[in-house]
N, C-alpha and C. Protein backbone atom coordinates (compact mmCIF):
# COMPACT_ATOMS: atom_id res chain seq x y z
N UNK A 1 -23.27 6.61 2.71
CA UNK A 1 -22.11 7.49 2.63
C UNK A 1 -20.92 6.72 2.07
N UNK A 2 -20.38 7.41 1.67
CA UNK A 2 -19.07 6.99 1.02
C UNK A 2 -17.97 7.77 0.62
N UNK A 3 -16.52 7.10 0.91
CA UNK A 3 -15.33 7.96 0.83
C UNK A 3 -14.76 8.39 -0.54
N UNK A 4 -14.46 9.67 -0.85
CA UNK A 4 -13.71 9.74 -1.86
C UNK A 4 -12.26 10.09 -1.61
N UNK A 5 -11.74 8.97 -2.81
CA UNK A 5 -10.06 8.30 -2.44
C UNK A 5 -9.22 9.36 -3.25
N UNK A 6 -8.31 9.35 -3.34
CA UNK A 6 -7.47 9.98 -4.17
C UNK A 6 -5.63 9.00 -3.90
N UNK A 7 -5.58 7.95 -4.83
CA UNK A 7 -4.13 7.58 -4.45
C UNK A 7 -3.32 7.94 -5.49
N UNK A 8 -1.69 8.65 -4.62
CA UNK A 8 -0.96 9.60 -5.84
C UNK A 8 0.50 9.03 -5.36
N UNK A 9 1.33 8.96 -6.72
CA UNK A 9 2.00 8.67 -6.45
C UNK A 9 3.17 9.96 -7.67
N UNK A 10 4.30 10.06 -6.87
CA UNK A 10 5.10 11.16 -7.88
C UNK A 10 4.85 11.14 -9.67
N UNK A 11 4.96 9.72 -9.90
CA UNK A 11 4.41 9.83 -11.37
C UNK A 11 3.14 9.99 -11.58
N UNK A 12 1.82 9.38 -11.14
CA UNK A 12 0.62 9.44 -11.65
C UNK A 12 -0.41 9.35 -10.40
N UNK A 13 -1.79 9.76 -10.74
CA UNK A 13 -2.72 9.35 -9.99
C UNK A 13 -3.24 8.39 -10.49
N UNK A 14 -3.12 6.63 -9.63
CA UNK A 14 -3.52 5.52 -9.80
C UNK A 14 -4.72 5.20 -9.51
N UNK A 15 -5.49 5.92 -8.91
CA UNK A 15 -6.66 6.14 -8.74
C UNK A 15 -7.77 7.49 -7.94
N UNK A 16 -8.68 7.67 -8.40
CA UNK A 16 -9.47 8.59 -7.98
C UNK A 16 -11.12 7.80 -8.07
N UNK A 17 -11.87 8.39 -6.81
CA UNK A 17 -12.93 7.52 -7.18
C UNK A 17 -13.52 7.49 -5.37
N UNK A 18 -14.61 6.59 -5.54
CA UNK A 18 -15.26 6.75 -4.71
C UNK A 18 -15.29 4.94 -3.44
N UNK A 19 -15.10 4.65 -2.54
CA UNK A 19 -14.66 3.36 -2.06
C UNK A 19 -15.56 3.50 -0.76
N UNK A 20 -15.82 2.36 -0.36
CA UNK A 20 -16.78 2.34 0.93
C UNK A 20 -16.24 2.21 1.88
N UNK A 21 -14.63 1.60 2.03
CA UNK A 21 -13.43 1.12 3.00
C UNK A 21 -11.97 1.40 2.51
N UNK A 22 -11.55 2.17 2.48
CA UNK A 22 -9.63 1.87 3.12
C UNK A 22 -9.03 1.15 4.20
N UNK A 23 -7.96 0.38 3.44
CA UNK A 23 -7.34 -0.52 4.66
C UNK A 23 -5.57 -0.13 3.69
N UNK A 24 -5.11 -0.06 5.24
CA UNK A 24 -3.47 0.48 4.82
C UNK A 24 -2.68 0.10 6.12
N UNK A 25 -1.44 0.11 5.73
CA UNK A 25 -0.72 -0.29 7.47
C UNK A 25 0.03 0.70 7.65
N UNK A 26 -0.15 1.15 8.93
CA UNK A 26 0.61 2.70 9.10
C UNK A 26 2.00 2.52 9.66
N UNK A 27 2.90 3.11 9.74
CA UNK A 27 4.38 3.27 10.42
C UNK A 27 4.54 2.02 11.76
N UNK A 28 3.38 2.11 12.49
CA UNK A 28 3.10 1.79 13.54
C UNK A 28 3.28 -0.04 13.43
N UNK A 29 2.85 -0.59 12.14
CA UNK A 29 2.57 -1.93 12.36
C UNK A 29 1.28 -2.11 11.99
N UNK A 30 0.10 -1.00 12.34
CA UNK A 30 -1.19 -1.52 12.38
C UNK A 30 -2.03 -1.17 11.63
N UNK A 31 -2.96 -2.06 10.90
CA UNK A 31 -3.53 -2.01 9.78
C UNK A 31 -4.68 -1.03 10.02
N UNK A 32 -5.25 -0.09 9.55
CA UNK A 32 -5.70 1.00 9.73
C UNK A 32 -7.33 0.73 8.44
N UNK A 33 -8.50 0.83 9.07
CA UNK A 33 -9.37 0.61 8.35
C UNK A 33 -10.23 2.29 8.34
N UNK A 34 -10.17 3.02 7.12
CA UNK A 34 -11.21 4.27 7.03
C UNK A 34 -12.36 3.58 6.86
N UNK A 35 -13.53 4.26 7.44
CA UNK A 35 -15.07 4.21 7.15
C UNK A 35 -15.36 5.55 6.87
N UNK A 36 -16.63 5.62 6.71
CA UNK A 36 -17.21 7.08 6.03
C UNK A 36 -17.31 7.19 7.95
N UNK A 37 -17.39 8.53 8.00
CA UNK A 37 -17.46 9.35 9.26
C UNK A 37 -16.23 9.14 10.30
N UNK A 38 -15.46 8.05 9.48
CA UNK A 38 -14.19 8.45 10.49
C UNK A 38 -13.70 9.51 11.16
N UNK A 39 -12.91 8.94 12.37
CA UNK A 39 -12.15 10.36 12.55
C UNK A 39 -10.97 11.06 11.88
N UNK A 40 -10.56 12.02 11.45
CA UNK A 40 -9.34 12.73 11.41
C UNK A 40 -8.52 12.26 11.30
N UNK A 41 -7.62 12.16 10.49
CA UNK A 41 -5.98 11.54 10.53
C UNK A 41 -5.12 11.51 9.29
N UNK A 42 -3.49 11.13 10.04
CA UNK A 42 -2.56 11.65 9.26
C UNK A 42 -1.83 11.54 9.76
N UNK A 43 -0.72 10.03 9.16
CA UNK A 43 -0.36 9.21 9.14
C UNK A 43 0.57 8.40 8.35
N UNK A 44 1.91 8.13 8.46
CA UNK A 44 3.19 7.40 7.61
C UNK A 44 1.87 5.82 7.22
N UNK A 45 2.95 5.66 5.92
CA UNK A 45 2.01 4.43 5.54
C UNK A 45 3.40 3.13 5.42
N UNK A 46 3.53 2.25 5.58
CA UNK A 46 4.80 1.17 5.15
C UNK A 46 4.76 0.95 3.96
N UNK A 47 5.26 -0.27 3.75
CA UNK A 47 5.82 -0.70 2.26
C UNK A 47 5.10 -2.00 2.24
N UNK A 48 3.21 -1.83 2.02
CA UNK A 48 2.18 -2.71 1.96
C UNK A 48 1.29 -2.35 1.01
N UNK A 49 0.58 -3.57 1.11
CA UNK A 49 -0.57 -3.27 0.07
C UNK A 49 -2.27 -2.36 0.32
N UNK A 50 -2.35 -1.50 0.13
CA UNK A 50 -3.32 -0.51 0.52
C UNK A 50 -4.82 -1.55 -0.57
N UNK A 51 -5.48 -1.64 0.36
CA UNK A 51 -7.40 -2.41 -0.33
C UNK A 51 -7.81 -1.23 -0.38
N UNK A 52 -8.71 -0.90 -1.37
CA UNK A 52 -10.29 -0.07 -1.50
C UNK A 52 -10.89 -1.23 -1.39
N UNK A 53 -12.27 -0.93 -0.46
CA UNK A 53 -13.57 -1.72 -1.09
C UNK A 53 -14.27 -0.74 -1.95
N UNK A 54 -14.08 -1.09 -3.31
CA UNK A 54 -15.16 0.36 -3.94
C UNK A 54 -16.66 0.00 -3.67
N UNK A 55 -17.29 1.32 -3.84
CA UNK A 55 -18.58 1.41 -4.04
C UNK A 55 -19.66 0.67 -4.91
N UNK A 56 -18.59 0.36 -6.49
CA UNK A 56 -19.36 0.00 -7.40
C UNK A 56 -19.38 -1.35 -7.41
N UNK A 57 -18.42 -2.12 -6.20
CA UNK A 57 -18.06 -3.25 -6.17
C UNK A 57 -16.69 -3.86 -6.27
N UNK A 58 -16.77 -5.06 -5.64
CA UNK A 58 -15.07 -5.35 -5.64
C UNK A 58 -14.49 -4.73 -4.79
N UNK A 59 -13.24 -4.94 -4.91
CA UNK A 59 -11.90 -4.21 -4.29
C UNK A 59 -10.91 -4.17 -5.46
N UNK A 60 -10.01 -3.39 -5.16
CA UNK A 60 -8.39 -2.83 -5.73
C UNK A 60 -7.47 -2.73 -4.74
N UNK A 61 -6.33 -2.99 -5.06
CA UNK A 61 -5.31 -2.98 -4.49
C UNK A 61 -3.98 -2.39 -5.18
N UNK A 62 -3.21 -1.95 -4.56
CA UNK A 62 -1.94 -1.27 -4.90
C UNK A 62 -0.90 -1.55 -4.13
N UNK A 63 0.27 -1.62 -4.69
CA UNK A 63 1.68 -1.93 -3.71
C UNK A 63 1.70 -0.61 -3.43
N UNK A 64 1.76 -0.14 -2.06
CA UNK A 64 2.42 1.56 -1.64
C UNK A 64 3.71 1.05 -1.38
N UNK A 65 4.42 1.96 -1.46
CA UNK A 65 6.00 1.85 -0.44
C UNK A 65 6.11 3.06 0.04
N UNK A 66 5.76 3.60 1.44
CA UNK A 66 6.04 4.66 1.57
C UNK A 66 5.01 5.71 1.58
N UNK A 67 5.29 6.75 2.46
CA UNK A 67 4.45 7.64 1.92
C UNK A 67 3.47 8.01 3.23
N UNK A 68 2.12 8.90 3.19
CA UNK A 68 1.33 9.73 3.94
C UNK A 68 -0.13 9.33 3.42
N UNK A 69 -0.77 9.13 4.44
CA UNK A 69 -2.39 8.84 4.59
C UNK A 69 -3.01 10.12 5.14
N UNK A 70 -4.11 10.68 4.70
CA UNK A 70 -4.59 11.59 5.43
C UNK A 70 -6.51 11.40 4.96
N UNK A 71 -7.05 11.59 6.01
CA UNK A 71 -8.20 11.73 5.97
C UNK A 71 -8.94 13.00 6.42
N UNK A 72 -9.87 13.18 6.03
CA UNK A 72 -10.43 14.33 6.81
C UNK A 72 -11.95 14.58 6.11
N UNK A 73 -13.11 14.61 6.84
CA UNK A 73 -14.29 15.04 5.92
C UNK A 73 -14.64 13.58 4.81
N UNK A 74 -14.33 12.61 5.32
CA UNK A 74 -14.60 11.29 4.51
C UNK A 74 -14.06 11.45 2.95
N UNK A 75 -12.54 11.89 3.14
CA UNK A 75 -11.83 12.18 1.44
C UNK A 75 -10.42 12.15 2.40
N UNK A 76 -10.35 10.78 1.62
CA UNK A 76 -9.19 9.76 1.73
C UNK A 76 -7.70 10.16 0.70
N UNK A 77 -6.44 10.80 0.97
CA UNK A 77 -5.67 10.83 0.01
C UNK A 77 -4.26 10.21 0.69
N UNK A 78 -4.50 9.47 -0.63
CA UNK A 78 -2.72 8.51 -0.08
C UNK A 78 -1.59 9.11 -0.98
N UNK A 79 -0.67 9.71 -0.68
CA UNK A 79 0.79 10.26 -1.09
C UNK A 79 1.39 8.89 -1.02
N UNK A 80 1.97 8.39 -2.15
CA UNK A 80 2.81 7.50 -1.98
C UNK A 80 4.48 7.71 -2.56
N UNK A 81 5.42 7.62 -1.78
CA UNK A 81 6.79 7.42 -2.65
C UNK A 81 6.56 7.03 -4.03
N UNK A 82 6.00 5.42 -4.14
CA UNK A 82 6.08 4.76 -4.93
C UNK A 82 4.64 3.77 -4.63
N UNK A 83 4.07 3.78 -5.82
CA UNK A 83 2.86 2.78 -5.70
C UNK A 83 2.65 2.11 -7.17
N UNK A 84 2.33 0.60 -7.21
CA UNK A 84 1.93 0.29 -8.28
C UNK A 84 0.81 -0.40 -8.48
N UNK A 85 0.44 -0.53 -9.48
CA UNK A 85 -0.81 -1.24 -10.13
C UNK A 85 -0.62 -2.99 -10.22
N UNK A 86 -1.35 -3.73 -10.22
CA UNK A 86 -1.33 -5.00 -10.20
C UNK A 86 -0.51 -5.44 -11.37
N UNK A 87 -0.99 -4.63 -12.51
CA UNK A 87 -0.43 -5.25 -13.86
C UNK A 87 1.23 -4.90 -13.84
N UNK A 88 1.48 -3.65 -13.65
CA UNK A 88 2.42 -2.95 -13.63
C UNK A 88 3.57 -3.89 -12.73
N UNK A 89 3.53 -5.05 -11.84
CA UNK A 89 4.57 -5.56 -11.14
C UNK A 89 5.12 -6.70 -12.02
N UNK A 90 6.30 -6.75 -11.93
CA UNK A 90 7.38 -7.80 -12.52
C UNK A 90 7.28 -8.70 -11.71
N UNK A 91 6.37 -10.14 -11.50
CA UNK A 91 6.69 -10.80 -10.52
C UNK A 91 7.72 -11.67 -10.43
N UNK A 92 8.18 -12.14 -11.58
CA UNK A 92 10.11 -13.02 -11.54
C UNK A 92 10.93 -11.94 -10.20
N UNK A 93 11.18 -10.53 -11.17
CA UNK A 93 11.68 -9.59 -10.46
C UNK A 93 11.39 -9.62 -8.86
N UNK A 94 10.24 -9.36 -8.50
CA UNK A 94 9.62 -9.37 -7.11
C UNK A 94 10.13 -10.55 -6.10
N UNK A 95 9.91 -11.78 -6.78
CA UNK A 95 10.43 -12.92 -5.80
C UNK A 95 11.50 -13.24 -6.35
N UNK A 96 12.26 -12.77 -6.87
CA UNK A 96 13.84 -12.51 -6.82
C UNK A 96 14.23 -11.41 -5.56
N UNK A 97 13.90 -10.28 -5.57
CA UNK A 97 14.29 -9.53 -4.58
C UNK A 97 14.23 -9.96 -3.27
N UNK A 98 12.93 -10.59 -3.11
CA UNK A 98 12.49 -11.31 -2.14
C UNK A 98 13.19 -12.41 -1.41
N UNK A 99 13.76 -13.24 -2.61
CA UNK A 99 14.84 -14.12 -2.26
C UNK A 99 15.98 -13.18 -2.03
N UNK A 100 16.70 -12.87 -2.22
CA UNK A 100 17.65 -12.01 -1.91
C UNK A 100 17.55 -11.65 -0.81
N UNK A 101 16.47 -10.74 -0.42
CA UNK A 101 16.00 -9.88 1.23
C UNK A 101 16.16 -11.33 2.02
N UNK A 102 15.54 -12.67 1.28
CA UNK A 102 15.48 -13.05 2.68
C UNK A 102 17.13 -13.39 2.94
N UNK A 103 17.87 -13.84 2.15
CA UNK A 103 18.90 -14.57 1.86
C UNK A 103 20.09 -13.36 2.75
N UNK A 104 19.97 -11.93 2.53
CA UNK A 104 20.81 -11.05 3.22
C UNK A 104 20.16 -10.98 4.90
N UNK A 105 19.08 -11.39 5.14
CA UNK A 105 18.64 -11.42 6.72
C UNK A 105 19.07 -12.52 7.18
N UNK A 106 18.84 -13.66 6.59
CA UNK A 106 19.93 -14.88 7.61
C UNK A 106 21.21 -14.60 8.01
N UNK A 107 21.83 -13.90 7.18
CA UNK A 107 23.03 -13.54 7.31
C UNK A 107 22.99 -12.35 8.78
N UNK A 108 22.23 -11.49 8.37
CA UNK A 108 22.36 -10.42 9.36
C UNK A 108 20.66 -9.95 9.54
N UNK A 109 20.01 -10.53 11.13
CA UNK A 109 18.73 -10.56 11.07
C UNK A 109 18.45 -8.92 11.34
N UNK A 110 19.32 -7.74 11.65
CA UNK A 110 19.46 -6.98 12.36
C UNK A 110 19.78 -5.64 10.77
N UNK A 111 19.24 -6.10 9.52
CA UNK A 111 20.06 -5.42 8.32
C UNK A 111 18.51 -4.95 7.95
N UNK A 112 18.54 -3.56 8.39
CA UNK A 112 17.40 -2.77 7.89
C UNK A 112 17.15 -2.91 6.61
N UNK A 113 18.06 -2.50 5.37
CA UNK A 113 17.42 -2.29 3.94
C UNK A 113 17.34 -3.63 3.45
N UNK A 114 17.76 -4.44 4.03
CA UNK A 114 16.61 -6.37 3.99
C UNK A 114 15.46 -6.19 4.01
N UNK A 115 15.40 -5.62 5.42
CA UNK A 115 13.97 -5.62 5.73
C UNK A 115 12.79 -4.83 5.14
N UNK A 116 13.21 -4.14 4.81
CA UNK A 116 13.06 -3.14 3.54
C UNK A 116 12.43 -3.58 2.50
N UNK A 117 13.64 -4.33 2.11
CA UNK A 117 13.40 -4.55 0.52
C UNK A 117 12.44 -5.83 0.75
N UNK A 118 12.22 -6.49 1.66
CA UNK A 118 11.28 -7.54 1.64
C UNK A 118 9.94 -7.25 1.81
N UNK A 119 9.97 -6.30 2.53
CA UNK A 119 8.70 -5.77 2.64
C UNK A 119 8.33 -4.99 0.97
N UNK A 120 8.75 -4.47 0.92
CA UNK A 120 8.85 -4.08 -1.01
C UNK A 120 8.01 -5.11 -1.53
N UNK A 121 9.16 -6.24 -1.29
CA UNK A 121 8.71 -7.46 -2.34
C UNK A 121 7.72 -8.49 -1.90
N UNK A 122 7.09 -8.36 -0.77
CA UNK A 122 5.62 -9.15 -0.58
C UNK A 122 4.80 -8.41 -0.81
N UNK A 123 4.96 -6.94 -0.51
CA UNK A 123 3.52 -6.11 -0.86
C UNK A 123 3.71 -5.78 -2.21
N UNK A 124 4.48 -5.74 -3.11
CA UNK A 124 4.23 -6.21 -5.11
C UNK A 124 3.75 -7.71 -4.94
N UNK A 125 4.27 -8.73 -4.63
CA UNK A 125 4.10 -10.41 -4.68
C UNK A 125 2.15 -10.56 -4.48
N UNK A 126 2.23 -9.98 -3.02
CA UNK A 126 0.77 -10.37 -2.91
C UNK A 126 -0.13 -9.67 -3.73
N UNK A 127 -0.25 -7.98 -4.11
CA UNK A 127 -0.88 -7.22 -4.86
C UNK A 127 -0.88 -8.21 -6.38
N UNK A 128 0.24 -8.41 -6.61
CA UNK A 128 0.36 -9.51 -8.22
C UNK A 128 -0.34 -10.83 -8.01
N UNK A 129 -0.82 -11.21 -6.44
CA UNK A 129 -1.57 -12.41 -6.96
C UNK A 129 -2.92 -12.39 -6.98
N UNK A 130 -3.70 -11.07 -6.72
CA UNK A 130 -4.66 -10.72 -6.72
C UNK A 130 -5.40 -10.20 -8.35
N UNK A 131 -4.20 -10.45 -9.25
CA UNK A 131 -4.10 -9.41 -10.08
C UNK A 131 -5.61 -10.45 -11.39
């Protein structure tokens, strides 16, 4: 058995296709693994990097920021704010922001859109070193 994915993001569908595993981190903190016969769900996603294990082999990865997981019937669809492709990340850009996020949290460890934007910029950073 195996899941069919659907990840969408307002501009495009970055992928469609068939994957043996989803792994995503939900609102919660916690990294969330689909299998075929899972249960039910539906679910905020953070500003991380979502794995397929596909079917045909390998894995893929995507920066999400944002966005809704839902499963149901082993057909996986991720709504994302914003999601990108490996190629598609600026990594200068990325660990620039990154520096920045961290550089505005020393200052103020307690400054949400830091935390934010850092999380942004490790889940592009790491998705780009996979690339």
């Amino acid at each position: 058995m195996t899941l069919q994915v659907q990840l969408v993001s307002p501009e495009r569908i970055l992928y469609e296709g068939e994957a043996d595993m989803v792994i995503a981190r939900t609102l919660s903190g916690g990294d969330l693994a689909f299998l075929p016969g899972h249960q039910p769900f539906l679910g905020g996603l953070r500003n991380w990097p979502v794995k397929l294990v596909l079917t045909a082999g390998g894995d893929a990865r995507f920066a999400v920021h944002g966005g809704f997981a839902q499963l149901s019937n082993d057909r996986v669809i991720i709504l994302s704010d914003v999601a990108e492709l490996p190629g598609d990340i600026d990594v200068p850009r990325a660990r620039a922001a990154k520096d920045r996020a961290e550089a505005a949290l020393r200052e103020n460890p307690l400054d949400a859109e830091a935390k934010e934007a850092l999380e942004r910029a490790e889940a592009r950073l790491e998705v780009a070193a996979d690339a």
